[in-house]
Each structure stands twice: as C-alpha cells, then as structure tokens.
PDB file of N, CA and C in Angstrom:
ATOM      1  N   UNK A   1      13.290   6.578  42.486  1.00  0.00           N
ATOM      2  CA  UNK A   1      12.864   6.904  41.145  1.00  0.00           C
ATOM      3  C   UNK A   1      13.303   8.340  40.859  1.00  0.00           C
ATOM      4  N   UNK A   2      14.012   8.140  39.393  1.00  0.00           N
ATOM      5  CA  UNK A   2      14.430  10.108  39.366  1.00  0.00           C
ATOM      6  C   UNK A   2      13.280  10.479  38.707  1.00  0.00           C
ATOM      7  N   UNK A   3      13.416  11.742  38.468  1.00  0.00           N
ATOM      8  CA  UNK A   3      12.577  13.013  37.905  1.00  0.00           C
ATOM      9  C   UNK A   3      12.221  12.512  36.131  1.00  0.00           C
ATOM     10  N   UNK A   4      13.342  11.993  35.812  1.00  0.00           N
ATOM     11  CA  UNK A   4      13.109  11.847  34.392  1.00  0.00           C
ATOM     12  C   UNK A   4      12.111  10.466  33.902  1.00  0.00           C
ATOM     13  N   UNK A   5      12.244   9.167  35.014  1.00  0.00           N
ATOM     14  CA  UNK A   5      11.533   8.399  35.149  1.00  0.00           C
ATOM     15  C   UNK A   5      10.006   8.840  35.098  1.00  0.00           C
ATOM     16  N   UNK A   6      10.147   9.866  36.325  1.00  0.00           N
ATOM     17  CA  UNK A   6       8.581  10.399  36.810  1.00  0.00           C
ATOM     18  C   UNK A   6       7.615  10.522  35.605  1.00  0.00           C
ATOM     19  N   UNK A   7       8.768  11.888  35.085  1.00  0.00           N
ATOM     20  CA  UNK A   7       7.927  12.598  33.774  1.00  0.00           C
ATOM     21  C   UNK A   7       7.417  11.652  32.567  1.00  0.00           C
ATOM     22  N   UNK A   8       8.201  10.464  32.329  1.00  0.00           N
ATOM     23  CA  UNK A   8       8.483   9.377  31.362  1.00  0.00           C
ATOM     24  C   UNK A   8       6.720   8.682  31.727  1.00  0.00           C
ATOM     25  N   UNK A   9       6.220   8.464  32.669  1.00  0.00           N
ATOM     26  CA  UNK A   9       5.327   7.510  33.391  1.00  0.00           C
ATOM     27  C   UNK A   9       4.467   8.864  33.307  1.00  0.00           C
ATOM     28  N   UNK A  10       4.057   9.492  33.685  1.00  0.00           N
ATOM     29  CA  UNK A  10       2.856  11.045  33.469  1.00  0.00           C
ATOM     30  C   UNK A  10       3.250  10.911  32.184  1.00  0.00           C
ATOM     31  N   UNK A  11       3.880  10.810  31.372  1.00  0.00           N
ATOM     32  CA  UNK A  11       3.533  11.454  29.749  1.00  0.00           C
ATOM     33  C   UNK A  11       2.698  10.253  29.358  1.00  0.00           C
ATOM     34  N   UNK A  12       3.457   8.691  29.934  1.00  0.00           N
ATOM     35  CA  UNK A  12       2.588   7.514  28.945  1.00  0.00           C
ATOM     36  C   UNK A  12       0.978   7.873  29.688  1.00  0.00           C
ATOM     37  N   UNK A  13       0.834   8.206  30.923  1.00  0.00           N
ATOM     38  CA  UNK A  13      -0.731   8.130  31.602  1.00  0.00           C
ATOM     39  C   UNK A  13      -1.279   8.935  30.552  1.00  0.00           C
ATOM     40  N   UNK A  14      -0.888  10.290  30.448  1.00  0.00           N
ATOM     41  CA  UNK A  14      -1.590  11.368  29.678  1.00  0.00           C
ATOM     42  C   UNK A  14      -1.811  10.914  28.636  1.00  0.00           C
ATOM     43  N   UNK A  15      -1.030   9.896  27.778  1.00  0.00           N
ATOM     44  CA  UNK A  15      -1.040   9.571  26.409  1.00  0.00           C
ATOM     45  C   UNK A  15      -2.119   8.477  26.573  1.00  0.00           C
ATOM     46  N   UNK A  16      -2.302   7.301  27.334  1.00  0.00           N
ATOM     47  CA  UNK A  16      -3.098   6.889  27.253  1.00  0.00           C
ATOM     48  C   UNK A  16      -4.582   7.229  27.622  1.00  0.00           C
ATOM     49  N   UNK A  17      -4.868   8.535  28.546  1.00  0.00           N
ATOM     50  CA  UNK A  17      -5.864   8.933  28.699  1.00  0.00           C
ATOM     51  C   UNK A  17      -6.437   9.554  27.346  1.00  0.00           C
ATOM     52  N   UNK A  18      -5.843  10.567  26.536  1.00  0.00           N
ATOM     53  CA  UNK A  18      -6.126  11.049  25.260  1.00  0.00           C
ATOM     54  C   UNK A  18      -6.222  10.237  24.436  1.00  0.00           C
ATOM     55  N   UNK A  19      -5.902   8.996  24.048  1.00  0.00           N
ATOM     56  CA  UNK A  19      -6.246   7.933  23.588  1.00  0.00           C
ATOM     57  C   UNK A  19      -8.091   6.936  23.710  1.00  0.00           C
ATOM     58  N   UNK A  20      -8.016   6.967  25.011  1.00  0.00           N
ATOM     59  CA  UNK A  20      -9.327   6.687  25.263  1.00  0.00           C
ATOM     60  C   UNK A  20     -10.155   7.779  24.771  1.00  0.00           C
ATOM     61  N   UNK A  21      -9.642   9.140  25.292  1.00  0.00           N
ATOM     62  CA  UNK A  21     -11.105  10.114  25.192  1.00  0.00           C
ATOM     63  C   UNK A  21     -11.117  10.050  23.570  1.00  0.00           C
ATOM     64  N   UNK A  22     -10.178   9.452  22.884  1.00  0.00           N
ATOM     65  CA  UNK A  22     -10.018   9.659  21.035  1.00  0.00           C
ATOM     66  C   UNK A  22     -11.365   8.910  21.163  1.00  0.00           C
ATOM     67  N   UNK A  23     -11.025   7.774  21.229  1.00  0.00           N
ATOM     68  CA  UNK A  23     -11.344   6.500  20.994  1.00  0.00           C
ATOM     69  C   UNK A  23     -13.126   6.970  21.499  1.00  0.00           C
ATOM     70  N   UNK A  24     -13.085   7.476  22.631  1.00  0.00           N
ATOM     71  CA  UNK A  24     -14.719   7.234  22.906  1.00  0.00           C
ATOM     72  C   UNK A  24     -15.346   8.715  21.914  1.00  0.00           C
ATOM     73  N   UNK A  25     -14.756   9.557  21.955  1.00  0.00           N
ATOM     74  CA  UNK A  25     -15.298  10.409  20.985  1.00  0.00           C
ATOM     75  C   UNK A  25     -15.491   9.220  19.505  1.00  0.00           C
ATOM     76  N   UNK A  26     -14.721   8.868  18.931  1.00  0.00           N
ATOM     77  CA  UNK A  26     -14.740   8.158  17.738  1.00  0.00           C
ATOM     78  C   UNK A  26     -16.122   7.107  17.704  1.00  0.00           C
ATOM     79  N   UNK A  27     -16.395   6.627  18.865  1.00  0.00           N
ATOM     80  CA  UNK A  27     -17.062   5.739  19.124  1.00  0.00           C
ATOM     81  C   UNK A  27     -18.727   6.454  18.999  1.00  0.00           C
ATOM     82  N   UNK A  28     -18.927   7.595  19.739  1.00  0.00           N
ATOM     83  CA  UNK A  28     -19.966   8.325  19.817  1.00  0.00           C
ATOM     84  C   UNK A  28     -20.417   8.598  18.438  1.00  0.00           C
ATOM     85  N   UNK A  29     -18.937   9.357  18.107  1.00  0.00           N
ATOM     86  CA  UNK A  29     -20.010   9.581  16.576  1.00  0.00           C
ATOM     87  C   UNK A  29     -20.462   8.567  15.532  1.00  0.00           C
ATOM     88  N   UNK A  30     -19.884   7.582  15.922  1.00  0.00           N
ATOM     89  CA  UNK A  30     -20.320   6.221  14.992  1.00  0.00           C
ATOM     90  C   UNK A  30     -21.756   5.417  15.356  1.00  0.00           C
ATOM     91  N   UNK A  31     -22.075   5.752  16.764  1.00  0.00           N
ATOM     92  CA  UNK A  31     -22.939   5.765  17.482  1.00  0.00           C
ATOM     93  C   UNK A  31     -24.503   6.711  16.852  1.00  0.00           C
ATOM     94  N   UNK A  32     -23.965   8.088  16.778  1.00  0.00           N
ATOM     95  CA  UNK A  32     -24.666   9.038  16.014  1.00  0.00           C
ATOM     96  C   UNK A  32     -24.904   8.486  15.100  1.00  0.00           C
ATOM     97  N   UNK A  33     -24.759   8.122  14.044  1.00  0.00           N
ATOM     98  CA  UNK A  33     -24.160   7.972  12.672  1.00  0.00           C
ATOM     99  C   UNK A  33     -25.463   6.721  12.757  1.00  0.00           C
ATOM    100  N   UNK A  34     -25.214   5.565  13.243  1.00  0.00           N
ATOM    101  CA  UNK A  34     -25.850   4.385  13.035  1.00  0.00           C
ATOM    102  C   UNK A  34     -27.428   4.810  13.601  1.00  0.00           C
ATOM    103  N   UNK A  35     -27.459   5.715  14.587  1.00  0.00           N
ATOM    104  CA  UNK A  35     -29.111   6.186  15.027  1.00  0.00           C
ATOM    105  C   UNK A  35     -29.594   6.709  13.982  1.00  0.00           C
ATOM    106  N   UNK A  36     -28.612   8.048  13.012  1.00  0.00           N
ATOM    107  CA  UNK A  36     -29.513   8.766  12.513  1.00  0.00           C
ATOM    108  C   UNK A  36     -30.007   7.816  11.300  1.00  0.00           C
ATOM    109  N   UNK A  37     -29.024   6.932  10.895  1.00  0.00           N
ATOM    110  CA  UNK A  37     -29.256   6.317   9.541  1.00  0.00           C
ATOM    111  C   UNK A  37     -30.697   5.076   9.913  1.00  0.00           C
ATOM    112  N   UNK A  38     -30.649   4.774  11.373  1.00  0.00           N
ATOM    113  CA  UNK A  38     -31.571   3.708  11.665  1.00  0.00           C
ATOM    114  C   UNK A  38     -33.545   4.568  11.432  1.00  0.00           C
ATOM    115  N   UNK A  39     -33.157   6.039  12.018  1.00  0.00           N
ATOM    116  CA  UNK A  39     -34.352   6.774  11.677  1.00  0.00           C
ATOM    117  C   UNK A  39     -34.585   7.193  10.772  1.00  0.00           C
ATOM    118  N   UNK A  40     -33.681   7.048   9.874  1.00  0.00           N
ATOM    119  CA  UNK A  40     -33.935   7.708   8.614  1.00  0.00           C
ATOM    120  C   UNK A  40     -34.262   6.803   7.757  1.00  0.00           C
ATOM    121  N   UNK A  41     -34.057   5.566   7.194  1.00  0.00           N
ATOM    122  CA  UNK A  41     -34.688   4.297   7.016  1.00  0.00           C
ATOM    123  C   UNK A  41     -35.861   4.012   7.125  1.00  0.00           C
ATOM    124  N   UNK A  42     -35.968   4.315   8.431  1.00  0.00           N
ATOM    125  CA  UNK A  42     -37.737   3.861   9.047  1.00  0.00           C
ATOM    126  C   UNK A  42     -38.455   5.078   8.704  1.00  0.00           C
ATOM    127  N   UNK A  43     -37.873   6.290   8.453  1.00  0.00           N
ATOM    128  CA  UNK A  43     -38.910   7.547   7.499  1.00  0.00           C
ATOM    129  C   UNK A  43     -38.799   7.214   6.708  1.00  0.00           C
ATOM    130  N   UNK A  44     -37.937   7.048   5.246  1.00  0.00           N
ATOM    131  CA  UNK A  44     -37.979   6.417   3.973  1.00  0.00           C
ATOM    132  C   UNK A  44     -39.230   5.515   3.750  1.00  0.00           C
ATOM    133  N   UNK A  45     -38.721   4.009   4.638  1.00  0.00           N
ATOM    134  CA  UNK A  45     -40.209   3.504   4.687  1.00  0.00           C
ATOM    135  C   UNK A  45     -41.450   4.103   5.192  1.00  0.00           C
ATOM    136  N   UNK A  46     -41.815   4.435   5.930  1.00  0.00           N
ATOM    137  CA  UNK A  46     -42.530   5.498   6.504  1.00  0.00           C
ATOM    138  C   UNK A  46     -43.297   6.219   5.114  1.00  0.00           C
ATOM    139  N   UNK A  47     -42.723   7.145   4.776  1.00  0.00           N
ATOM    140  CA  UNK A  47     -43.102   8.012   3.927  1.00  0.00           C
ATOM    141  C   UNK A  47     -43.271   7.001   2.334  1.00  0.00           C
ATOM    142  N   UNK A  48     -42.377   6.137   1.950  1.00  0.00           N
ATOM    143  CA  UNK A  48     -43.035   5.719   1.068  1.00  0.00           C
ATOM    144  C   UNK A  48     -44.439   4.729   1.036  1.00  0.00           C
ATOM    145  N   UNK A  49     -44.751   4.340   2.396  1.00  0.00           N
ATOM    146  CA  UNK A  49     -45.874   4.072   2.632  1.00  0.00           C
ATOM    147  C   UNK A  49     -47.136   5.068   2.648  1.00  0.00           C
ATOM    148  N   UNK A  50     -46.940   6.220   3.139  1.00  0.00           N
ATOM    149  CA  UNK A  50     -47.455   7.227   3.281  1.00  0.00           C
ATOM    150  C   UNK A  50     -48.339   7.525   1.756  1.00  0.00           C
ATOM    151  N   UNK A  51     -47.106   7.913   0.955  1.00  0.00           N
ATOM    152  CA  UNK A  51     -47.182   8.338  -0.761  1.00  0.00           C
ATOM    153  C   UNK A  51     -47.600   6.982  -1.593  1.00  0.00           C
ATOM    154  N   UNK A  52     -47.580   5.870  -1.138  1.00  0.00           N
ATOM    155  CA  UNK A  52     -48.454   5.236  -2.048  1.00  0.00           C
ATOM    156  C   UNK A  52     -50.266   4.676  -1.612  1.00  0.00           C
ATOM    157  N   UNK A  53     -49.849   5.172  -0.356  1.00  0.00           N
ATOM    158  CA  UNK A  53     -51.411   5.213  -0.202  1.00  0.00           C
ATOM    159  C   UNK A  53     -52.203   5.932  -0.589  1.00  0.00           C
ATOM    160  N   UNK A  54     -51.378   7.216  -1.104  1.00  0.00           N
ATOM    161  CA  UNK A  54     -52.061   8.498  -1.537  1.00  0.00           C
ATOM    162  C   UNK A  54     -52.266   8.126  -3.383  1.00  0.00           C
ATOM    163  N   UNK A  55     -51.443   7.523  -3.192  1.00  0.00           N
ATOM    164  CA  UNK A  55     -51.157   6.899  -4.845  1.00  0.00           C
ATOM    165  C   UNK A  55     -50.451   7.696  -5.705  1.00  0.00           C
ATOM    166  N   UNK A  56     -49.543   8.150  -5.130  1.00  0.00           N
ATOM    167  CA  UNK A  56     -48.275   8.805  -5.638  1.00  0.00           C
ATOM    168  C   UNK A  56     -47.019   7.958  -5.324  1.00  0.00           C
ATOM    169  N   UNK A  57     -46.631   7.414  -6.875  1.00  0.00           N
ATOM    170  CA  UNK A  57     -45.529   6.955  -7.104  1.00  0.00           C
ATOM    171  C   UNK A  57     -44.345   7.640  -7.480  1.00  0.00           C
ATOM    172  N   UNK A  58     -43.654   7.735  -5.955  1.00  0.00           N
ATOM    173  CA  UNK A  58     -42.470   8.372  -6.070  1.00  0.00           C
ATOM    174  C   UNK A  58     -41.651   7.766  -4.547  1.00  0.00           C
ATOM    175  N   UNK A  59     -41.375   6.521  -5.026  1.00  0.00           N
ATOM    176  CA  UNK A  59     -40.254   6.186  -3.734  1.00  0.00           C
ATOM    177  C   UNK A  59     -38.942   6.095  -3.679  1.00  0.00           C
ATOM    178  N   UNK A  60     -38.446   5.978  -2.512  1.00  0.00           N
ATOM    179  CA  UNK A  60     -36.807   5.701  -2.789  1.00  0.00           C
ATOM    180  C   UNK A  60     -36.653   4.303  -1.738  1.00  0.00           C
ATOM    181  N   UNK A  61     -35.637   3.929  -3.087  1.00  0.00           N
ATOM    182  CA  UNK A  61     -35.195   2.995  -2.236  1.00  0.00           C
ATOM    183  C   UNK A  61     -34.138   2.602  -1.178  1.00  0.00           C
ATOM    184  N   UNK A  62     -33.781   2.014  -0.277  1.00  0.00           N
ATOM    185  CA  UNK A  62     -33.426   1.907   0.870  1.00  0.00           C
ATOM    186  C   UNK A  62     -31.799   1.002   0.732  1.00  0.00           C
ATOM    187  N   UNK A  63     -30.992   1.504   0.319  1.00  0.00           N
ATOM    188  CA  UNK A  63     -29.703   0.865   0.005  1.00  0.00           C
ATOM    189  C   UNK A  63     -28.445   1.603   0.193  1.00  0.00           C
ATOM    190  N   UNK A  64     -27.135   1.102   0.300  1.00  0.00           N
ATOM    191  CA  UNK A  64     -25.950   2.069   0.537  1.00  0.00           C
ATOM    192  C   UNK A  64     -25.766   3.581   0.406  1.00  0.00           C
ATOM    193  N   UNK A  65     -26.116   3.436  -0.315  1.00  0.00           N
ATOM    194  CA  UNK A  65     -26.505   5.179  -0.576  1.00  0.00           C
ATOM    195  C   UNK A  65     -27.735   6.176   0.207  1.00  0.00           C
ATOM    196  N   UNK A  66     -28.703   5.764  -0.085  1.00  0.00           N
ATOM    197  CA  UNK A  66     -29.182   6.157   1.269  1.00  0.00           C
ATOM    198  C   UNK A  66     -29.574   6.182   2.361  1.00  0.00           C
ATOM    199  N   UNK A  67     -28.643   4.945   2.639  1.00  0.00           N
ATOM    200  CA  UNK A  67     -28.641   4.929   4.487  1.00  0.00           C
ATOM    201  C   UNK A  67     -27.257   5.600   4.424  1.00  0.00           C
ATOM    202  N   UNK A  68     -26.241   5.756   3.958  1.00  0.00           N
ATOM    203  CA  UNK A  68     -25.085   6.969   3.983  1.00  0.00           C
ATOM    204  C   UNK A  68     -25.632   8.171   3.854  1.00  0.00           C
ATOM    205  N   UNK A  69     -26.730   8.515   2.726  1.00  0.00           N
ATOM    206  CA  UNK A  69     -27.122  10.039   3.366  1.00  0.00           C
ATOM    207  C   UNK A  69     -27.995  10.414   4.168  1.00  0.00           C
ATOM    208  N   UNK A  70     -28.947   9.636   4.530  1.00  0.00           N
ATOM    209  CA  UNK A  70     -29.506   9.823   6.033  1.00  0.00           C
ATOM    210  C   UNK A  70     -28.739   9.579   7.050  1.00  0.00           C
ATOM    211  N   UNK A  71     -27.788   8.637   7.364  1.00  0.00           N
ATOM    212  CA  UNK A  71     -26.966   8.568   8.001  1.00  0.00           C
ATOM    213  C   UNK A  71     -25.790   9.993   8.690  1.00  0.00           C
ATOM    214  N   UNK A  72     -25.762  10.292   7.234  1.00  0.00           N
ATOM    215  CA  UNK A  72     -24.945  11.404   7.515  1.00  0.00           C
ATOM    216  C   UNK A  72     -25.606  12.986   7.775  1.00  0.00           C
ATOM    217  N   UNK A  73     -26.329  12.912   7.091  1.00  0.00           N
ATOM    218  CA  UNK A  73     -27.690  14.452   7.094  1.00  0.00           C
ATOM    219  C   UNK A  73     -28.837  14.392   7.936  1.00  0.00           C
ATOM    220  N   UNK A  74     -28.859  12.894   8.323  1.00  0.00           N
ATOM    221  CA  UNK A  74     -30.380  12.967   9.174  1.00  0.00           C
ATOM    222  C   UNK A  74     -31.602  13.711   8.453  1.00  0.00           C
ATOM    223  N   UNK A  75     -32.572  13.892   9.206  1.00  0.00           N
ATOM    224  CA  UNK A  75     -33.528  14.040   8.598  1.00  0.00           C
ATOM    225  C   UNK A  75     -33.571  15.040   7.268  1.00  0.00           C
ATOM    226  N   UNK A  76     -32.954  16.095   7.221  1.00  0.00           N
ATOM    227  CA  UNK A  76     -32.698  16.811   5.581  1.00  0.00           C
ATOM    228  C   UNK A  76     -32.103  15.630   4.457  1.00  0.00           C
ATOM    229  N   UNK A  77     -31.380  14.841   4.968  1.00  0.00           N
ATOM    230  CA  UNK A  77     -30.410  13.917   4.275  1.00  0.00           C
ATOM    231  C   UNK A  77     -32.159  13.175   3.573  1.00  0.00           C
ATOM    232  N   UNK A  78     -32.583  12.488   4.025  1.00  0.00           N
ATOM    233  CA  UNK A  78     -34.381  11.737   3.591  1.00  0.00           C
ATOM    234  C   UNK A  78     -34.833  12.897   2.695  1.00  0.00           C
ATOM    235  N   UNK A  79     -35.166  14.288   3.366  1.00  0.00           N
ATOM    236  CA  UNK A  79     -35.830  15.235   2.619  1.00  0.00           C
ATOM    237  C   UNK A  79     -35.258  15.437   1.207  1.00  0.00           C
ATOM    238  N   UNK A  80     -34.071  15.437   1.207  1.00  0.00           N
ATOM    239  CA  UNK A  80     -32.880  15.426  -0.290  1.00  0.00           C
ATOM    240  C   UNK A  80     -33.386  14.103  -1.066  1.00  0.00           C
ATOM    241  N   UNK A  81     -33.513  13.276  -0.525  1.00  0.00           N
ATOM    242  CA  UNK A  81     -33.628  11.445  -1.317  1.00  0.00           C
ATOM    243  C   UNK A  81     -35.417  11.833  -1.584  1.00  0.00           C
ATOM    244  N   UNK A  82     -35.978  12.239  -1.109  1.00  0.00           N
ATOM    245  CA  UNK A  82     -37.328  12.636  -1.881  1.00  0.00           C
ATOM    246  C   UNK A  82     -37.056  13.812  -3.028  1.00  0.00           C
ATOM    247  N   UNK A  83     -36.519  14.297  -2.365  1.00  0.00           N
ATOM    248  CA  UNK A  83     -36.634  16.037  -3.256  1.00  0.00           C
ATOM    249  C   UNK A  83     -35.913  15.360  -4.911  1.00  0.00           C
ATOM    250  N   UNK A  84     -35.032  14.641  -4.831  1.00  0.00           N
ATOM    251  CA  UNK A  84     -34.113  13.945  -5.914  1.00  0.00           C
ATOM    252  C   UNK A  84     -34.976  13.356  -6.941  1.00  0.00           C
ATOM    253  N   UNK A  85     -35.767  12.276  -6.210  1.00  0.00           N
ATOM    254  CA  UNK A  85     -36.510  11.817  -7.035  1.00  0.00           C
ATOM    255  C   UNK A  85     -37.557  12.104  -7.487  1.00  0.00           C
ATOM    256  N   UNK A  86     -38.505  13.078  -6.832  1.00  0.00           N
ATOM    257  CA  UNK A  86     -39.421  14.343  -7.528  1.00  0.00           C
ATOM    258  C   UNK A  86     -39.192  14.542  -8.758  1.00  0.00           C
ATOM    259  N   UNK A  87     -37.790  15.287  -8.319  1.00  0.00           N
ATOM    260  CA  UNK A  87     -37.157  15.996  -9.577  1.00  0.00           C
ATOM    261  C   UNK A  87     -36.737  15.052 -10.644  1.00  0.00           C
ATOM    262  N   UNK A  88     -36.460  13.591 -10.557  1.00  0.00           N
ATOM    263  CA  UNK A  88     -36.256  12.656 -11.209  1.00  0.00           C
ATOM    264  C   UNK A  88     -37.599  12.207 -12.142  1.00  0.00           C
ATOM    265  N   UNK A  89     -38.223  12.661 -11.441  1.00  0.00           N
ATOM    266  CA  UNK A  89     -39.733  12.009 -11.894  1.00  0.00           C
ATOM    267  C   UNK A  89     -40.499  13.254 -13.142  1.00  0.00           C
ATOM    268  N   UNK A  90     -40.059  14.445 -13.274  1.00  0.00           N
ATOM    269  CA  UNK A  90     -40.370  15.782 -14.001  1.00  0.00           C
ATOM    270  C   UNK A  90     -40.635  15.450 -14.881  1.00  0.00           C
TER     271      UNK A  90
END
C-alpha cells in the first residue's frame, strides 16, 4: 500500500468520525429541544390549572406555537406565553 492510499483511507476515517460526532451533536440538541418543550407543556397546563382555581382567567393554549417557544426558551419561553396574554387581557 503507498503513502497516498494511506492518507486517502485516514482522511475517509476522519471524515466519517466528524460525521457521527455532527450527527450525535444534532441529535442531542433535538433531544434538548423535545425535553424542554415536554416541560414546558406540563407547566402551561400546570399553571393554567393553578390560575383557574384561583379564578383568574388567563390561559394559554397548548399548540405549535407554544410548544416551539417553550421548546426553544424553556422555562422563560412559558413565562413570555403568560406575560403575552396578561398583556392581551389589559
């Protein structure tokens, strides 16, 4: 085997190793992503249970939009989807 072979076979290893670590980084944060939006959901409900027991009508509801911004903001992301509709409610 020559030298140029060698290097040819170490570049594809390296390439496929950086590939995986893409791939599992990519994976993690999608990982992230689906936890924070799963807790942030269950505070939404949470808290709008909370506020109508108190008998304050002011909920949000639980749909594409904000499981994308809890999803993405985590718990401030919920605090924003209340704070919104507060202010919606003026």
């Amino acid at each position: 085997m020559d030298i140029k072979m060698s290097m040819q076979i170490l570049a594809g290893v390296c390439g496929v190793v950086l590939i995986i670590l893409l791939l599992k980084r990519k994976l993690q944060v999608f990982l992230e992503f689906l936890i924070r939006a799963g807790v942030g959901v269950a505070m939404i409900l949470w808290i709008n249970h909370i506020l109508l027991q108190q008998g304050i009508l002011l909920a949000v509801g639980v749909n594409f939009w904000s499981l994308l911004t809890s999803g993405t903001l985590g718990i401030p992301g919920v605090a924003l989807l209340f704070a919104i509709m507060a202010v919606q409610n003026l």
